[in-house]
PDB file of N, CA and C in Angstrom:
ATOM      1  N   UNK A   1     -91.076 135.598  33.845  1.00  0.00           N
ATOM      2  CA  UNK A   1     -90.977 136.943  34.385  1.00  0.00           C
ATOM      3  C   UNK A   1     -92.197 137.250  35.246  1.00  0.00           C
ATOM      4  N   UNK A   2     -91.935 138.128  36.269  1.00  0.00           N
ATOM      5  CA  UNK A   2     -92.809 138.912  37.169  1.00  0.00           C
ATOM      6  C   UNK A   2     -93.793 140.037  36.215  1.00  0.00           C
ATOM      7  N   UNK A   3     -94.855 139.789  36.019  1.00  0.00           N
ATOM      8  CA  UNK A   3     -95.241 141.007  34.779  1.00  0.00           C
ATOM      9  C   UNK A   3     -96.274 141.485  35.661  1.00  0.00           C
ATOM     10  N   UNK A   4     -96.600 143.362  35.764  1.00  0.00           N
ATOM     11  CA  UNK A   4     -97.318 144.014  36.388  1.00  0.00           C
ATOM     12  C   UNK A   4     -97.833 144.299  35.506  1.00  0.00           C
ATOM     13  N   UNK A   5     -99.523 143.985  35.369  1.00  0.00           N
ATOM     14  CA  UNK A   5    -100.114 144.453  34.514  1.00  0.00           C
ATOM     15  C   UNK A   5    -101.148 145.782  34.769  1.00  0.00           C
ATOM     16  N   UNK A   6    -100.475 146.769  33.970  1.00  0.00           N
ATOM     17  CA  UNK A   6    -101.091 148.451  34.773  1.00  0.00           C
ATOM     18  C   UNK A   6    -102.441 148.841  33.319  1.00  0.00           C
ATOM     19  N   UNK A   7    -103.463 149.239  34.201  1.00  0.00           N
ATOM     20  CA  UNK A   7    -104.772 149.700  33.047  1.00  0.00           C
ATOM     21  C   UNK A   7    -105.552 150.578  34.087  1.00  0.00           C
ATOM     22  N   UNK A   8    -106.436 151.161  32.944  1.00  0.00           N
ATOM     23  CA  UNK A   8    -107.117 151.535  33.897  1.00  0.00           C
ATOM     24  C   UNK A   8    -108.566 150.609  35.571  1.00  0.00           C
ATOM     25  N   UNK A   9    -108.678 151.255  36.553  1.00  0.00           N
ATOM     26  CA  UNK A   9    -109.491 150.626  37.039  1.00  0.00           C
ATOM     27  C   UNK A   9    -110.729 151.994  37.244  1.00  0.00           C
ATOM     28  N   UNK A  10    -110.176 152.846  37.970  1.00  0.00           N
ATOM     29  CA  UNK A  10    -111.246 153.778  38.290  1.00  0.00           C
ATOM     30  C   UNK A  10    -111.353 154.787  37.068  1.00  0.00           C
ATOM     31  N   UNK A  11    -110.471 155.247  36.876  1.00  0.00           N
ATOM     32  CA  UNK A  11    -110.181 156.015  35.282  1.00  0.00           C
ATOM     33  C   UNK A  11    -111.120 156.169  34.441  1.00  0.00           C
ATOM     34  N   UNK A  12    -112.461 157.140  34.148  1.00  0.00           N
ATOM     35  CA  UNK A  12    -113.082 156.733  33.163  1.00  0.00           C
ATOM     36  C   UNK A  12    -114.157 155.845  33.254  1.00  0.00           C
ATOM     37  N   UNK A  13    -114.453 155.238  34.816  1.00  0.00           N
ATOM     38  CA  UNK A  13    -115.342 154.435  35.519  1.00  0.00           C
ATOM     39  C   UNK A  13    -115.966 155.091  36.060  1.00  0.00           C
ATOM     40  N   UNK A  14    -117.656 155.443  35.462  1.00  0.00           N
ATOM     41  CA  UNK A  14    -117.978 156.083  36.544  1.00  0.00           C
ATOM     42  C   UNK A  14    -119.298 155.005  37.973  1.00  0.00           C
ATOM     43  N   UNK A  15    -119.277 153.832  37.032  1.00  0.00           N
ATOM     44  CA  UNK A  15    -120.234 152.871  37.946  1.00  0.00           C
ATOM     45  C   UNK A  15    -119.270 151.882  38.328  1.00  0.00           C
ATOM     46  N   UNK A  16    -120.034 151.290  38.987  1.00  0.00           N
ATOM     47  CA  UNK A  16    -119.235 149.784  39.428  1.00  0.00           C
ATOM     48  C   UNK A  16    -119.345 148.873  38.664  1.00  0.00           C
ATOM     49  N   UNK A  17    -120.076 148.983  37.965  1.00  0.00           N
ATOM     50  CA  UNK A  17    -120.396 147.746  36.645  1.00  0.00           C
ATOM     51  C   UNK A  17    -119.285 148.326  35.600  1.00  0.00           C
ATOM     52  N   UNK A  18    -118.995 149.213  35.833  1.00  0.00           N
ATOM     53  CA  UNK A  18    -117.283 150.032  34.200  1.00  0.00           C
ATOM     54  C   UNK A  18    -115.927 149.437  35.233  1.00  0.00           C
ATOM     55  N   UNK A  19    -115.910 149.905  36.389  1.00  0.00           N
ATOM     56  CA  UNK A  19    -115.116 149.448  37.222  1.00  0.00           C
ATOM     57  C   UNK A  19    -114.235 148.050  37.355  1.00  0.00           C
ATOM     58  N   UNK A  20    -116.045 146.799  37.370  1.00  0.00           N
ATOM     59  CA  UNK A  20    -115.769 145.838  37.136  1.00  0.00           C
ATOM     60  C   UNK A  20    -115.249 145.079  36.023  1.00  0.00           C
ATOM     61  N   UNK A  21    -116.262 146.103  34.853  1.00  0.00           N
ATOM     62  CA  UNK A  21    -115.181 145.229  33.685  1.00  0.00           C
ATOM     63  C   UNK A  21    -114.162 145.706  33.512  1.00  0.00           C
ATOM     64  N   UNK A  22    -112.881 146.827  34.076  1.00  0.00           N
ATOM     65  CA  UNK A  22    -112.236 147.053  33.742  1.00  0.00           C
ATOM     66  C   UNK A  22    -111.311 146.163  34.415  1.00  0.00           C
ATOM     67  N   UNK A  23    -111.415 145.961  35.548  1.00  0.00           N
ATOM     68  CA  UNK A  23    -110.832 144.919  36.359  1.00  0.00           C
ATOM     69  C   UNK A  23    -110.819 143.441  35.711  1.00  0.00           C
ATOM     70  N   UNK A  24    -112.053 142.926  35.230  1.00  0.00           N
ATOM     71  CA  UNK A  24    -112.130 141.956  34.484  1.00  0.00           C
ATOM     72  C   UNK A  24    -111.340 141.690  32.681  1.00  0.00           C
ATOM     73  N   UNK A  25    -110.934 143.208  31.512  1.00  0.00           N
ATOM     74  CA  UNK A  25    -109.689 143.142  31.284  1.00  0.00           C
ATOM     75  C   UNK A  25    -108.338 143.040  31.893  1.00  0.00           C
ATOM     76  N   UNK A  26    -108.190 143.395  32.861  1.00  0.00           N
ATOM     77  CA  UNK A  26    -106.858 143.275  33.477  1.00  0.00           C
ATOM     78  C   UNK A  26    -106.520 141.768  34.302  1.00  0.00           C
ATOM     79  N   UNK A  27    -107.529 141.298  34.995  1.00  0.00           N
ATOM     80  CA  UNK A  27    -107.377 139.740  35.224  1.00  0.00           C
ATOM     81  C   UNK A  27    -107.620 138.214  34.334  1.00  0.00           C
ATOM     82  N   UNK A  28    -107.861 138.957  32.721  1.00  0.00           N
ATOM     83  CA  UNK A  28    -107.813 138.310  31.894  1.00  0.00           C
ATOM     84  C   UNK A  28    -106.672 138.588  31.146  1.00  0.00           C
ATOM     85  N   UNK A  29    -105.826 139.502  30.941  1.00  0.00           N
ATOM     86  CA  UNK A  29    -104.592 139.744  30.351  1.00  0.00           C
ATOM     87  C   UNK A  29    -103.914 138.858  31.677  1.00  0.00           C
ATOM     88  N   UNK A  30    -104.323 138.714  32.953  1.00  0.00           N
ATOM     89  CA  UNK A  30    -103.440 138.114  33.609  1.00  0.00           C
ATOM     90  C   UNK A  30    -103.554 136.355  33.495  1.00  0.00           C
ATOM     91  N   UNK A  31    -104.705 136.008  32.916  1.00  0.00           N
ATOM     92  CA  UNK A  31    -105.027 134.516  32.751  1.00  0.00           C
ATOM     93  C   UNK A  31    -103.798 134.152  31.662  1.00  0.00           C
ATOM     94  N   UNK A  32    -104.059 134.920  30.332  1.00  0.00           N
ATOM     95  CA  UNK A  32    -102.955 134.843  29.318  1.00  0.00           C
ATOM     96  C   UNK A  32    -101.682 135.115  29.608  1.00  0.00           C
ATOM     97  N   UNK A  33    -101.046 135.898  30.240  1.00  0.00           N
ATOM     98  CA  UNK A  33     -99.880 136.232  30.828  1.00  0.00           C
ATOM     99  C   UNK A  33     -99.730 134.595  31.337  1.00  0.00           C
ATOM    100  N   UNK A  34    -100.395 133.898  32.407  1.00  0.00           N
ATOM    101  CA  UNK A  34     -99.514 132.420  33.138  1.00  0.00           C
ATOM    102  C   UNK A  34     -99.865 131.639  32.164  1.00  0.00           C
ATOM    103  N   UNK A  35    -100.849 131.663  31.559  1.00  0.00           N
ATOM    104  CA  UNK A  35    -100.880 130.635  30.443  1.00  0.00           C
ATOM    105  C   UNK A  35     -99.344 130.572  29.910  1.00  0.00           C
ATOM    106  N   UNK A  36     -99.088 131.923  29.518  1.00  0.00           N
ATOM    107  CA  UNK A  36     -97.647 131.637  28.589  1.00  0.00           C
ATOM    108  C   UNK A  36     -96.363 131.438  29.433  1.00  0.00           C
ATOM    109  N   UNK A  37     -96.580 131.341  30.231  1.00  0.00           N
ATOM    110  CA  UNK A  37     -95.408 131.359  31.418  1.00  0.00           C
ATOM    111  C   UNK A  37     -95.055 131.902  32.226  1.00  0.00           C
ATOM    112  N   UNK A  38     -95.692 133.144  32.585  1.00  0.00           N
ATOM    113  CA  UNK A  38     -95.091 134.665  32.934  1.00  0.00           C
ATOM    114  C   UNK A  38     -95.951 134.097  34.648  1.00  0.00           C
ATOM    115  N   UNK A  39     -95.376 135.155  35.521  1.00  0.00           N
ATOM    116  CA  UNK A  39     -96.493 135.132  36.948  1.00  0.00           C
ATOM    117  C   UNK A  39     -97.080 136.708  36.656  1.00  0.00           C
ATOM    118  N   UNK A  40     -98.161 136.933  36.337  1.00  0.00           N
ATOM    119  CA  UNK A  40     -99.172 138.075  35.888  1.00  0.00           C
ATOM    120  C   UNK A  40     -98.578 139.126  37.705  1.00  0.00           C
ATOM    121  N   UNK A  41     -99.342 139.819  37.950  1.00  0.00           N
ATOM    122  CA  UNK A  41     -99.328 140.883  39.400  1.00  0.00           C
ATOM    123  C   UNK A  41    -100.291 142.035  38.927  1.00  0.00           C
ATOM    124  N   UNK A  42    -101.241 142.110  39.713  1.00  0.00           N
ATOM    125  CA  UNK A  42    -102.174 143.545  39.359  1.00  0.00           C
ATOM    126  C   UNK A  42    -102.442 144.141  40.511  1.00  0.00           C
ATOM    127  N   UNK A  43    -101.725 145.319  40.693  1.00  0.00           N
ATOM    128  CA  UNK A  43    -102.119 146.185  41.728  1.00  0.00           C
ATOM    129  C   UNK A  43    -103.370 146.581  42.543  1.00  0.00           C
ATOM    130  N   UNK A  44    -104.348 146.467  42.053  1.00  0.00           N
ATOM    131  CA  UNK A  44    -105.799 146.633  42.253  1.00  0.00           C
ATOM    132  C   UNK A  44    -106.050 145.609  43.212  1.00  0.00           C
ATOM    133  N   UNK A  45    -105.325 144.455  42.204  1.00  0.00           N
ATOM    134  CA  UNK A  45    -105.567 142.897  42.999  1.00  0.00           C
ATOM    135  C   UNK A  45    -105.765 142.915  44.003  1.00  0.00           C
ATOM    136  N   UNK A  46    -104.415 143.505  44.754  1.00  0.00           N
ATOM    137  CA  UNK A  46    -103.667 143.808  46.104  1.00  0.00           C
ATOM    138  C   UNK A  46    -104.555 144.630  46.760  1.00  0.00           C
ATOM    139  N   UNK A  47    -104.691 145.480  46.144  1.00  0.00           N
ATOM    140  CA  UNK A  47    -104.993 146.789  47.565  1.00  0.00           C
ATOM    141  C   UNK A  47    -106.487 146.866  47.343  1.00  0.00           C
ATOM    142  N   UNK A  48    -107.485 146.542  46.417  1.00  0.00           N
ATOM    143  CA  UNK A  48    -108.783 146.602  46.882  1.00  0.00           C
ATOM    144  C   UNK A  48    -108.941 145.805  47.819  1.00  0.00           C
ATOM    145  N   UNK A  49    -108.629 144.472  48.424  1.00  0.00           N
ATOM    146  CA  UNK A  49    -109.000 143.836  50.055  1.00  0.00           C
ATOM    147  C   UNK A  49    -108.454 145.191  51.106  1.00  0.00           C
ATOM    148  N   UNK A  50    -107.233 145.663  50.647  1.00  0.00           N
ATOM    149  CA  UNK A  50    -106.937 146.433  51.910  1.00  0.00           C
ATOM    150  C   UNK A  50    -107.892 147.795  52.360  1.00  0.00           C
ATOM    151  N   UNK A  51    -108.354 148.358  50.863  1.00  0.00           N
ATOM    152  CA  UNK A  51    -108.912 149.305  51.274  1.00  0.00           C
ATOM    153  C   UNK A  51    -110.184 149.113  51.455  1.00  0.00           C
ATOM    154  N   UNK A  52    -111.264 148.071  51.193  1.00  0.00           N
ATOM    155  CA  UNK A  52    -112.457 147.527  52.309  1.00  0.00           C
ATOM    156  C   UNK A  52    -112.123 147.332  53.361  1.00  0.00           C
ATOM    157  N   UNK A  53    -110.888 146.672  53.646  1.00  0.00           N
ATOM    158  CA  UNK A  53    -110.532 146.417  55.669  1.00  0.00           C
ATOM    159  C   UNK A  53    -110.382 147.978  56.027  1.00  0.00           C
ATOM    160  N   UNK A  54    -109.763 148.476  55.455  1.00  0.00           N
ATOM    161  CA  UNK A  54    -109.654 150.383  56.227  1.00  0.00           C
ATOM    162  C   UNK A  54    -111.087 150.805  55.279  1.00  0.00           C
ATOM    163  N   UNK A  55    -112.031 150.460  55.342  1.00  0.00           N
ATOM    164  CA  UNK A  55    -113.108 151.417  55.389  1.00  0.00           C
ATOM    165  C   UNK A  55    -114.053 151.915  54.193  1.00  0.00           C
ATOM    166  N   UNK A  56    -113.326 151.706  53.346  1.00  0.00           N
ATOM    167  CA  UNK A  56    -113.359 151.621  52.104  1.00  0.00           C
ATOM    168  C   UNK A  56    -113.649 153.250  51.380  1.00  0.00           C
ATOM    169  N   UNK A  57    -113.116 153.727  52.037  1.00  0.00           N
ATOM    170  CA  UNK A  57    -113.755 155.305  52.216  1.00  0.00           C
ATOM    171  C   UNK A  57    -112.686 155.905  50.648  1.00  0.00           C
ATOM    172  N   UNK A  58    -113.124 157.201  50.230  1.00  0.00           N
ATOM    173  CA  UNK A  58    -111.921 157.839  49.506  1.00  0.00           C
ATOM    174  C   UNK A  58    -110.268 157.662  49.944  1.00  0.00           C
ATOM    175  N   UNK A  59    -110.560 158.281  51.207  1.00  0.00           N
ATOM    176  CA  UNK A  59    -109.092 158.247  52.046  1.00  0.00           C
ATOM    177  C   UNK A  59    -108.487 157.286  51.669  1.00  0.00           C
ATOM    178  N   UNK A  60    -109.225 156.016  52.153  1.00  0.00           N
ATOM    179  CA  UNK A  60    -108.473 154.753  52.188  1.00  0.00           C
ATOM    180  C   UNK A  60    -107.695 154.386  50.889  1.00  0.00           C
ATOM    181  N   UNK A  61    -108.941 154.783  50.067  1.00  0.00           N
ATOM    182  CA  UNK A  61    -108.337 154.310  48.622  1.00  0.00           C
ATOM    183  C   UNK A  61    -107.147 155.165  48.165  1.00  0.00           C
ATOM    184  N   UNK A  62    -107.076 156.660  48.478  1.00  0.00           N
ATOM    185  CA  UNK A  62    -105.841 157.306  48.175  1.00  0.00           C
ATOM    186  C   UNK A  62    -104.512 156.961  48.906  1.00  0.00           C
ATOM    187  N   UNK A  63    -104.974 156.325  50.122  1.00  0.00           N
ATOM    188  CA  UNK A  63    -103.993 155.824  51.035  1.00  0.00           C
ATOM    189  C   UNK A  63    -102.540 154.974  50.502  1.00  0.00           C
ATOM    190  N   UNK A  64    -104.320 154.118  49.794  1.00  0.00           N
ATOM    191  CA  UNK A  64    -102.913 152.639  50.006  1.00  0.00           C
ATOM    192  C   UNK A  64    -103.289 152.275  48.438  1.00  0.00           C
ATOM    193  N   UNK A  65    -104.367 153.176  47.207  1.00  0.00           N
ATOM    194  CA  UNK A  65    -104.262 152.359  46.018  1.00  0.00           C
ATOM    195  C   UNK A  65    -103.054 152.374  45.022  1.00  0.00           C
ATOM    196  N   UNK A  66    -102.401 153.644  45.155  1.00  0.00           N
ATOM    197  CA  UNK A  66    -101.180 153.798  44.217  1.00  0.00           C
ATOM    198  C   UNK A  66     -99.765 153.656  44.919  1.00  0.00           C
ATOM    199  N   UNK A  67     -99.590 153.531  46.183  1.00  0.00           N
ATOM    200  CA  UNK A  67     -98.519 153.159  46.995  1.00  0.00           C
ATOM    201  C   UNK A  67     -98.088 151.368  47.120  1.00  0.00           C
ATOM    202  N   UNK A  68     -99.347 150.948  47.088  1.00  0.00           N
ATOM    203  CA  UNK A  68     -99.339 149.646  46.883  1.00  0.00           C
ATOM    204  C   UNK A  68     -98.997 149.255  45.550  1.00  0.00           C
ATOM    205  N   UNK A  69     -99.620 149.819  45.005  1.00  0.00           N
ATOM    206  CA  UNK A  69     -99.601 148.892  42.778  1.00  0.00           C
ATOM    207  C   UNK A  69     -98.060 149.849  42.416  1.00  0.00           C
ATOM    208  N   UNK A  70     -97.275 151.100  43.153  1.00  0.00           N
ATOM    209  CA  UNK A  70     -95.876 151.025  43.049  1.00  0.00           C
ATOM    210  C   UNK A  70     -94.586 150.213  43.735  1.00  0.00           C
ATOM    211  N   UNK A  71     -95.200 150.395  45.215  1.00  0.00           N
ATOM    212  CA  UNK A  71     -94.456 149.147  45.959  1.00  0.00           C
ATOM    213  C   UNK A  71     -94.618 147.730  44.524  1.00  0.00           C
ATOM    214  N   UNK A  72     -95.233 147.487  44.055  1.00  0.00           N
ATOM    215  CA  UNK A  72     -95.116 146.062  43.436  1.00  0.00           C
ATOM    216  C   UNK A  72     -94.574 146.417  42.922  1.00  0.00           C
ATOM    217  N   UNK A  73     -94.906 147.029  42.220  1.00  0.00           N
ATOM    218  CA  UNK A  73     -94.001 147.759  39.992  1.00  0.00           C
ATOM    219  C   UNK A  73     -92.539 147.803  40.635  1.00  0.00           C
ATOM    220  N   UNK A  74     -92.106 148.097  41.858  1.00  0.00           N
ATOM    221  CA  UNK A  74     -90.818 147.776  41.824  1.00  0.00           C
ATOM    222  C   UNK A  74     -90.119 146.465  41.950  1.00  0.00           C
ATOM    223  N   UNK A  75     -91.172 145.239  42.460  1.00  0.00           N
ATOM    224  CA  UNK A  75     -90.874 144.147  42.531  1.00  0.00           C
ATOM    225  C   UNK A  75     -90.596 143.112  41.259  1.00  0.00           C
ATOM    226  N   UNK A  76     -91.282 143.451  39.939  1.00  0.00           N
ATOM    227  CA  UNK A  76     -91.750 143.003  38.876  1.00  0.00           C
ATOM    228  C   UNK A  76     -90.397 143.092  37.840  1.00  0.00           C
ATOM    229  N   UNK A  77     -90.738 142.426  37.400  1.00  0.00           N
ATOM    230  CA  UNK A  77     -89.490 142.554  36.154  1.00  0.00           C
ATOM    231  C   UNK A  77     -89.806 143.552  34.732  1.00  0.00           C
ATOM    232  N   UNK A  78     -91.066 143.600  34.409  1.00  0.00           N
ATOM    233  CA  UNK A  78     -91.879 144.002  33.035  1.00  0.00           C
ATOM    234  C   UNK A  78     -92.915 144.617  33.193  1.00  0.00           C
ATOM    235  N   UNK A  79     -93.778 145.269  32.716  1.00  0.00           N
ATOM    236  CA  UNK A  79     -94.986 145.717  32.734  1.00  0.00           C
ATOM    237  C   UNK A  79     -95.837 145.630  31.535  1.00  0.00           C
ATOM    238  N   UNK A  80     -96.883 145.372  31.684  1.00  0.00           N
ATOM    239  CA  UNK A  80     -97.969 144.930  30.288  1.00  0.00           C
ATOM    240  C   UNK A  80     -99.362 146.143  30.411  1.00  0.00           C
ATOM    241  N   UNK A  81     -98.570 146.978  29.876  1.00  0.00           N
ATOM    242  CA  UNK A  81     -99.852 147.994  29.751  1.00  0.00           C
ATOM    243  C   UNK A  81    -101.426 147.947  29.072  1.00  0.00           C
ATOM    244  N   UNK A  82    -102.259 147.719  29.404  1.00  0.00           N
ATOM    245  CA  UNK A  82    -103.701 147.024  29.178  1.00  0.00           C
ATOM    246  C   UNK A  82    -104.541 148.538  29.114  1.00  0.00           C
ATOM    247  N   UNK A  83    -106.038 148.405  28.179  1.00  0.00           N
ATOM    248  CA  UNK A  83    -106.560 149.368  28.718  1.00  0.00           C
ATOM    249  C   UNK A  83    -106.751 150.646  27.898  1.00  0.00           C
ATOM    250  N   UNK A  84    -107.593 151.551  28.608  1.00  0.00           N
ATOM    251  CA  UNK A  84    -107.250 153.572  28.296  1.00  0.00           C
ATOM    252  C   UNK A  84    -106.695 153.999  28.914  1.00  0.00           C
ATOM    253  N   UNK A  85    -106.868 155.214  29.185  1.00  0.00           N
ATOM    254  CA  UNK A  85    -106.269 155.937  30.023  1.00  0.00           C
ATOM    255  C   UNK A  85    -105.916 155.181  31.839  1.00  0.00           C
ATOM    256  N   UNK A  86    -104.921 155.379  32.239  1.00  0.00           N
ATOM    257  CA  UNK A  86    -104.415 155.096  33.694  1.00  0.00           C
ATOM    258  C   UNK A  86    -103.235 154.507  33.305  1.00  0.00           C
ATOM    259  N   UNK A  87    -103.142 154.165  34.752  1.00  0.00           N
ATOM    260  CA  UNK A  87    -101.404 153.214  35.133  1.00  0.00           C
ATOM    261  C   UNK A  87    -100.235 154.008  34.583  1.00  0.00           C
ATOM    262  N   UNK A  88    -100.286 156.164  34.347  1.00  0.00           N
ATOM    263  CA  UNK A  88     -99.200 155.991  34.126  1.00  0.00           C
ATOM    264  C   UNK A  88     -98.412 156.107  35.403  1.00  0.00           C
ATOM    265  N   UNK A  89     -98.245 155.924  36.211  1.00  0.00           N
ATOM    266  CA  UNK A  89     -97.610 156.568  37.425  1.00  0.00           C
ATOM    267  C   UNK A  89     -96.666 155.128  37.175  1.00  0.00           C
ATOM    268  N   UNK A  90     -97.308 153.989  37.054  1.00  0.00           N
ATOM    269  CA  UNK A  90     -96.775 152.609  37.293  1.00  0.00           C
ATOM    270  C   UNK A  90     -95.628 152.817  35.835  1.00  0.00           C
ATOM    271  N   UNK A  91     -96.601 152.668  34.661  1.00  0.00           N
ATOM    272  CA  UNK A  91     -95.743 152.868  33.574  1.00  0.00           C
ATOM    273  C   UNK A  91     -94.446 153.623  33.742  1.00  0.00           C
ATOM    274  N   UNK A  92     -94.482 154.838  34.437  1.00  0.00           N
ATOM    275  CA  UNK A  92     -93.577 155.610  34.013  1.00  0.00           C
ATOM    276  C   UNK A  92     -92.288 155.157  35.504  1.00  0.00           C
ATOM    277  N   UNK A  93     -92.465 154.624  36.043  1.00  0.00           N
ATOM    278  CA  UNK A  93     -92.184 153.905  37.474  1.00  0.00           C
ATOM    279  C   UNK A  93     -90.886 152.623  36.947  1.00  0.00           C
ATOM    280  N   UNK A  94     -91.949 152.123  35.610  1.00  0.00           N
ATOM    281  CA  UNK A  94     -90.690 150.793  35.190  1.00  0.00           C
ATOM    282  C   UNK A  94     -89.812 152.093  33.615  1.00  0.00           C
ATOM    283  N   UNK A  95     -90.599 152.541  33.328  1.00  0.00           N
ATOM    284  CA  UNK A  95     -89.399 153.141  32.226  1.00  0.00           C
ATOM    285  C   UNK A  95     -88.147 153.937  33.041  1.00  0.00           C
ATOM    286  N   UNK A  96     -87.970 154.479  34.342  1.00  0.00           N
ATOM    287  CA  UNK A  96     -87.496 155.366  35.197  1.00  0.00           C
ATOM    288  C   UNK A  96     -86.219 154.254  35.733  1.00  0.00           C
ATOM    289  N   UNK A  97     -86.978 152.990  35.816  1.00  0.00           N
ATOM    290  CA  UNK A  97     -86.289 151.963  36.515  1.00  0.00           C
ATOM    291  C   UNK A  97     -85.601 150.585  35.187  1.00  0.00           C
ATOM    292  N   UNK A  98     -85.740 151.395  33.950  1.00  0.00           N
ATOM    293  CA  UNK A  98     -85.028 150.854  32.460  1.00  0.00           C
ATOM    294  C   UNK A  98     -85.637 149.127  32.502  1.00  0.00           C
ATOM    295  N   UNK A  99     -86.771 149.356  32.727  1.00  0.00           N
ATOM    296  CA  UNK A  99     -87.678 147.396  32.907  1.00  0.00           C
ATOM    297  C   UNK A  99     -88.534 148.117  31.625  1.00  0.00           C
ATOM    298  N   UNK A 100     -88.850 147.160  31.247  1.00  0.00           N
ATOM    299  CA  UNK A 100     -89.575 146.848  29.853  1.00  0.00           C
ATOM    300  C   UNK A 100     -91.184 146.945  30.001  1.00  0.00           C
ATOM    301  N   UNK A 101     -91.629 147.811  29.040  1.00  0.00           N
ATOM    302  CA  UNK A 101     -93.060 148.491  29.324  1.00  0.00           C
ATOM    303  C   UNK A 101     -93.878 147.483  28.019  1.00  0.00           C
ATOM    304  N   UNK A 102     -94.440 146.824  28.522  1.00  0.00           N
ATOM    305  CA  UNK A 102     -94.835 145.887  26.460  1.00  0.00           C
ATOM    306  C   UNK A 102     -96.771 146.338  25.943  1.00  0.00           C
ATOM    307  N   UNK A 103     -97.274 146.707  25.096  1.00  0.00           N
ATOM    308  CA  UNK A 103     -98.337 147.852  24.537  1.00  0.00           C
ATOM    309  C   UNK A 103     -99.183 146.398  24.556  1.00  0.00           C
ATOM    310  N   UNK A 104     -98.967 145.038  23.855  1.00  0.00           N
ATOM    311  CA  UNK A 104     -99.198 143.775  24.030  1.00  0.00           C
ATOM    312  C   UNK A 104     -98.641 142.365  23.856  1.00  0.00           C
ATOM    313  N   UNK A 105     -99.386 141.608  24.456  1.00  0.00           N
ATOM    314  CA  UNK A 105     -99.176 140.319  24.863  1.00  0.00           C
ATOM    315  C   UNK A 105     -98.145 139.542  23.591  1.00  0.00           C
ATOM    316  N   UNK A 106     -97.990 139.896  22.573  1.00  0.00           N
ATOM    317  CA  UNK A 106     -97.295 139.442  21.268  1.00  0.00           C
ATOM    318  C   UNK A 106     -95.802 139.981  21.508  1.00  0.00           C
ATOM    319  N   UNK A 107     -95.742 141.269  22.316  1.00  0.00           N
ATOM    320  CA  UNK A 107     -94.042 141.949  22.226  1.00  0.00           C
ATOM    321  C   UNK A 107     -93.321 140.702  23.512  1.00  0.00           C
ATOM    322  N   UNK A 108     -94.224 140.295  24.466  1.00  0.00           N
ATOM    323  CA  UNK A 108     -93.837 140.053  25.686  1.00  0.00           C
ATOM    324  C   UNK A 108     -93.159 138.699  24.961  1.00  0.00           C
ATOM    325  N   UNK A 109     -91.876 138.329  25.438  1.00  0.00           N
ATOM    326  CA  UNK A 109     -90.750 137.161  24.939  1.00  0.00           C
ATOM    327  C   UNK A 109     -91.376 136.187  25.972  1.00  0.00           C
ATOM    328  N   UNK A 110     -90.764 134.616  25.485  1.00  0.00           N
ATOM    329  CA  UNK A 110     -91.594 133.651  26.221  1.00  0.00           C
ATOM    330  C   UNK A 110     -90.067 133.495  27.512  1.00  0.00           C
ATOM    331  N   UNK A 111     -90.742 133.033  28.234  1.00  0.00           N
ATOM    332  CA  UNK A 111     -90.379 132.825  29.529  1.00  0.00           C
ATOM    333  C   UNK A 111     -88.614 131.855  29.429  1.00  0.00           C
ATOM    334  N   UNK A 112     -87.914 132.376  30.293  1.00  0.00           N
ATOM    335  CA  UNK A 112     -86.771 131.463  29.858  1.00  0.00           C
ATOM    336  C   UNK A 112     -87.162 129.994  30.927  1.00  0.00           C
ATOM    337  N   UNK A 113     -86.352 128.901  30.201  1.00  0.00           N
ATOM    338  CA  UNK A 113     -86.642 127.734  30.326  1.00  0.00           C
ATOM    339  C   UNK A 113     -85.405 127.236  31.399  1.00  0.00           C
ATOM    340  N   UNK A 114     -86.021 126.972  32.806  1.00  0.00           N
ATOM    341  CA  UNK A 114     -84.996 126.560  33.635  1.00  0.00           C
ATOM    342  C   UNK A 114     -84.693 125.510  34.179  1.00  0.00           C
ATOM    343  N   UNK A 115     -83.881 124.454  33.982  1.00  0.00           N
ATOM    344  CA  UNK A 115     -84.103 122.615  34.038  1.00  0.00           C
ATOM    345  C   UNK A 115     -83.424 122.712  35.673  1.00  0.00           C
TER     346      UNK A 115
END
């Protein structure tokens, strides 16, 4: 499965060093996610390059950070909610769209097997 993994990034961050490790839970739920089979997807992933190329300003980031990490959540099959507070816009994006929201890595079923 396509799994979007939604947490917080800025949420509750008020340095770049909270920022970073929050980013650094979410690309480690994504290491475990392909370990088990799954292809991980993190919104942040995506759109922090875009919003340093536009400037990196507030704007930018309101522009393109939650338009982007929903454009995906519709691409994805599942979502793996990580984290405190954030990602509900995404969360509530796959429950709206009846895709499977999982709290952790133990609910998520293993990957079907395709010869």
């Amino acid at each position: 499965m396509w799994i979007m993994i939604a947490g917080p990034y800025r949420s509750g961050a008020a340095s770049g060093e909270e920022r970073a490790a929050n980013l650094r839970i979410l690309n480690e739920a994504a290491v475990s996610l392909r370990r088990a089979g799954h292809v991980p997807v993190i919104g942040v992933n995506m759109a922090l390059p875009m919003i340093e190329a536009a400037g990196g300003s507030e704007a930018a980031y309101d522009e393109i950070m939650l338009p982007v990490s929903l454009a995906l959540a519709d691409r994805c099959d599942a979502c793996l909610r990580v984290g405190g507070p954030s990602a509900d816009a995404e969360v509530s994006r796959f429950n709206s769209i009846g895709r499977p929201v999982y709290y952790a890595l133990s609910e998520i079923p293993a990957p079907e097997v395709h010869e």
